[in-house]
C-alpha atoms as a PDB file:
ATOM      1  CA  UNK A   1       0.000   0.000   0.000  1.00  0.00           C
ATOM      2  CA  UNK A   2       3.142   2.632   0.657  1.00  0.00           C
ATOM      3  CA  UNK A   3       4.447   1.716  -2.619  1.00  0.00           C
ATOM      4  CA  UNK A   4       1.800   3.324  -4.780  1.00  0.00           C
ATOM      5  CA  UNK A   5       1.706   6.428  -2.932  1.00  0.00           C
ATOM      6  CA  UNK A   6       5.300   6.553  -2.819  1.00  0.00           C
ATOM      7  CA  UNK A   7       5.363   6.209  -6.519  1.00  0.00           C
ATOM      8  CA  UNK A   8       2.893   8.991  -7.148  1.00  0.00           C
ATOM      9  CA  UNK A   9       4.617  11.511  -4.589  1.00  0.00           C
ATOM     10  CA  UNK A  10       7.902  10.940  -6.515  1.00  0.00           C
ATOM     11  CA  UNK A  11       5.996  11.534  -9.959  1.00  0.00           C
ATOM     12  CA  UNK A  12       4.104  14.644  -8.735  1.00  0.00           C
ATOM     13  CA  UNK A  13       7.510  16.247  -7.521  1.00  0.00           C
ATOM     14  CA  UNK A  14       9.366  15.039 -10.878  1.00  0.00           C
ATOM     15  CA  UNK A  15       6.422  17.039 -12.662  1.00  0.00           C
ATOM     16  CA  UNK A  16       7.109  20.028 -10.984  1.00  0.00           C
ATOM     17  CA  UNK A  17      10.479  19.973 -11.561  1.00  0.00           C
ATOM     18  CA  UNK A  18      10.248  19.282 -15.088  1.00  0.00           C
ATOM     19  CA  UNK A  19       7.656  21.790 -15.611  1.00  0.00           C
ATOM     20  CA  UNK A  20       9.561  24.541 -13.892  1.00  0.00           C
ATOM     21  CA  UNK A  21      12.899  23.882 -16.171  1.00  0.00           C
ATOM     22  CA  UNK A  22      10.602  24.210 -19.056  1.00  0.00           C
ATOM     23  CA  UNK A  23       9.015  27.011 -17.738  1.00  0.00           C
ATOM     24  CA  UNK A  24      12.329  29.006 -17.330  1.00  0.00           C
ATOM     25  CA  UNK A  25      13.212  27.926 -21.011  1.00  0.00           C
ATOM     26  CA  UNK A  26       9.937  28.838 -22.280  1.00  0.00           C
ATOM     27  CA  UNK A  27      10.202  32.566 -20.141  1.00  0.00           C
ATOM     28  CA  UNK A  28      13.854  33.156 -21.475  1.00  0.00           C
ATOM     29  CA  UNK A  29      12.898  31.992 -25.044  1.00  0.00           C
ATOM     30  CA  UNK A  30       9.546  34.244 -24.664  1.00  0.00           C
ATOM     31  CA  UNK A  31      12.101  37.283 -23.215  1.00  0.00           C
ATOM     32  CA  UNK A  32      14.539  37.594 -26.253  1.00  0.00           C
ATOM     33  CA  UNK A  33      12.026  37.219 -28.846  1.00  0.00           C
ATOM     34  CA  UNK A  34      10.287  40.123 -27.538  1.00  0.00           C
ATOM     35  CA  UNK A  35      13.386  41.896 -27.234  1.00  0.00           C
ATOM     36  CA  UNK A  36      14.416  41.195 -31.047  1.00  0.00           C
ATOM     37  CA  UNK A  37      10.657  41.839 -32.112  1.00  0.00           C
ATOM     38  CA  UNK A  38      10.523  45.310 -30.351  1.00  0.00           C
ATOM     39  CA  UNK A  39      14.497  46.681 -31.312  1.00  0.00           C
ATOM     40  CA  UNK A  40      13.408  45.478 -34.873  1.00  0.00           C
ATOM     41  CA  UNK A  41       9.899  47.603 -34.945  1.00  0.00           C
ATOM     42  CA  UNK A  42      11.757  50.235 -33.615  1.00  0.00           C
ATOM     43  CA  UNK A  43      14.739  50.180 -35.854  1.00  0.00           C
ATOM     44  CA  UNK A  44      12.332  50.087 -39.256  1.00  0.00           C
ATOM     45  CA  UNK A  45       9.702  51.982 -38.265  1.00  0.00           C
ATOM     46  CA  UNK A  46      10.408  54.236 -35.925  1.00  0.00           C
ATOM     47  CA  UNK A  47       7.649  52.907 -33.287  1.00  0.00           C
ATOM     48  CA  UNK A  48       7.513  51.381 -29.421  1.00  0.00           C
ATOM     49  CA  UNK A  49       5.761  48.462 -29.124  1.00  0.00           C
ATOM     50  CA  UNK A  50       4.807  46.514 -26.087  1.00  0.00           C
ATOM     51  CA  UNK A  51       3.897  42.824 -25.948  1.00  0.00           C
ATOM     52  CA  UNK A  52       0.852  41.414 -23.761  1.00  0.00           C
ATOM     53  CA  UNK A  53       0.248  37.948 -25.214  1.00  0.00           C
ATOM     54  CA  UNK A  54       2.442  34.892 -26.693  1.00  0.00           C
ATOM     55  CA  UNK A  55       1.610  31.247 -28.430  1.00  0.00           C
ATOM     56  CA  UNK A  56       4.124  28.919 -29.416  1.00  0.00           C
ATOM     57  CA  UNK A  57       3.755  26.916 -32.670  1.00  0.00           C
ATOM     58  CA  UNK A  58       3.779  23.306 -32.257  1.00  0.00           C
ATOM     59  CA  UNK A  59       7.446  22.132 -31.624  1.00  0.00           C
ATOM     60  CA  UNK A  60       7.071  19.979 -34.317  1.00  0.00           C
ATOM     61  CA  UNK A  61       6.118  22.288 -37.321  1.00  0.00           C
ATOM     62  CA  UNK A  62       8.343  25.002 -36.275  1.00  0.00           C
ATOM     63  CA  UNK A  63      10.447  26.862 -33.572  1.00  0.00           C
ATOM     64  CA  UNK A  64       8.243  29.857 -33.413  1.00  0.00           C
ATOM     65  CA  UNK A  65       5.775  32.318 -31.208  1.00  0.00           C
ATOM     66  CA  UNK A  66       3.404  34.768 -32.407  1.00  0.00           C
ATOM     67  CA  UNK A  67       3.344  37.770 -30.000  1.00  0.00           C
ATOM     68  CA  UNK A  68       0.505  39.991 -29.927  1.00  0.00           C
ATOM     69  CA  UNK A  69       0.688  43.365 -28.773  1.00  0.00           C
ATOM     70  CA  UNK A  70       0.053  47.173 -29.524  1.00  0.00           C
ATOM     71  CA  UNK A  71       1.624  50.470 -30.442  1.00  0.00           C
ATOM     72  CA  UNK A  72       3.012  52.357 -27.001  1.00  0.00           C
ATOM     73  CA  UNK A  73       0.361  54.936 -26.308  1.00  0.00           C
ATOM     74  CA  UNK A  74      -2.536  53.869 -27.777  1.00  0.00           C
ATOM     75  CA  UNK A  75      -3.961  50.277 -26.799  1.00  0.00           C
ATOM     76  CA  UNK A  76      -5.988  50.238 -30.199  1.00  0.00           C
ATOM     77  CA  UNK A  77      -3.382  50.248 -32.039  1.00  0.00           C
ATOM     78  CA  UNK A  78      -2.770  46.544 -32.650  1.00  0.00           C
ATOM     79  CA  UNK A  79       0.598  44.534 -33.567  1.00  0.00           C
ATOM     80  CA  UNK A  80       1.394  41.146 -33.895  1.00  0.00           C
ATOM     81  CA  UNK A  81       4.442  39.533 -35.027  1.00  0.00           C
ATOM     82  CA  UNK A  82       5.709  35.693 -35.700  1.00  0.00           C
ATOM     83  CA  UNK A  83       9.053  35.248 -34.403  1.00  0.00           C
ATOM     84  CA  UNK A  84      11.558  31.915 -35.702  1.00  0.00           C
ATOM     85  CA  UNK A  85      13.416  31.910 -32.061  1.00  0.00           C
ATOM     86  CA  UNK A  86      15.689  29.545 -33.337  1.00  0.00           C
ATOM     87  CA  UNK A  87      17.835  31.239 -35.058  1.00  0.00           C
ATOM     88  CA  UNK A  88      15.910  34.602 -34.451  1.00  0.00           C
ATOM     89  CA  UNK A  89      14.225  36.079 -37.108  1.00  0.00           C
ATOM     90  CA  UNK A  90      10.769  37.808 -38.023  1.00  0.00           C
ATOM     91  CA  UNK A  91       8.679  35.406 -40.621  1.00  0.00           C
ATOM     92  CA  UNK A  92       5.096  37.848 -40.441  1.00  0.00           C
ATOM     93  CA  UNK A  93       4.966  41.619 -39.537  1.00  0.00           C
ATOM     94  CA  UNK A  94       1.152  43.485 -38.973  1.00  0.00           C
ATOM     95  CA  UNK A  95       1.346  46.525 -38.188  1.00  0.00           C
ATOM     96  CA  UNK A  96      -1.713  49.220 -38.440  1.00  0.00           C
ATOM     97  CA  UNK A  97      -2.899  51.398 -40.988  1.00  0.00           C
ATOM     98  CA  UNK A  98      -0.453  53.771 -41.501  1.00  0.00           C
ATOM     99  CA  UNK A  99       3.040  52.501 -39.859  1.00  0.00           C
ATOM    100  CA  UNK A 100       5.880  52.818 -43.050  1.00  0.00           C
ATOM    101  CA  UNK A 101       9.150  51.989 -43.159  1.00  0.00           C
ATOM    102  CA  UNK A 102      11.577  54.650 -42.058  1.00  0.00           C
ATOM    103  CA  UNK A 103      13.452  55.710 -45.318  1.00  0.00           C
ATOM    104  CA  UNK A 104      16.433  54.540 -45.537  1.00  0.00           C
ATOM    105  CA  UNK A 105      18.898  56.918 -44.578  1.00  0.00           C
ATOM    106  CA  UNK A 106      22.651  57.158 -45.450  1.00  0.00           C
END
């Protein structure tokens, strides 16, 4: 009778461990993804953006996450952007009404 409950207090702990070194990777992968989305609005078009919402693909079609977001000051102003974190790289780019390139400027 201790040996089942034994069992299934070492598999509940082994869960939260595993989950938590996932959940690191997933918050650091989640982190510079942002980072490289925002620097690369920024750099191109000349806007802030801030990120409230993330979804990884399925590990198995790609290594990606779309982040959703908007335009600093003005929620309405939606983004979203599809991020290959592996190597980094943007793959889609929306952007509202409006938002150009910066020229390029030499």
């Amino acid at each position: 009778m201790r040996k089942p409950f034994f069992l299934f207090v070492i598999l509940i702990i082994s869960s939260f461990l595993l989950g938590a070194c996932t959940s690191e990777e997933e918050k650091a992968i989640v982190s510079s993804a942002e980072k490289f989305a925002a620097d690369y609005v920024l750099e191109k078009y000349g806007v802030t953006v801030r990120f409230t919402e993330y979804r990884f693909s399925p590990p198995d079609l790609s290594k990606s996450l779309g982040l959703h977001g908007y335009i600093e000051g003005d929620k309405k102003k939606k983004v979203f952007v599809f991020v290959n974190y592996d190597p980094l790289s943007i793959e889609t780019l929306s952007l509202p009404e409006g938002i150009s390139k910066k020229p390029n400027l030499k």
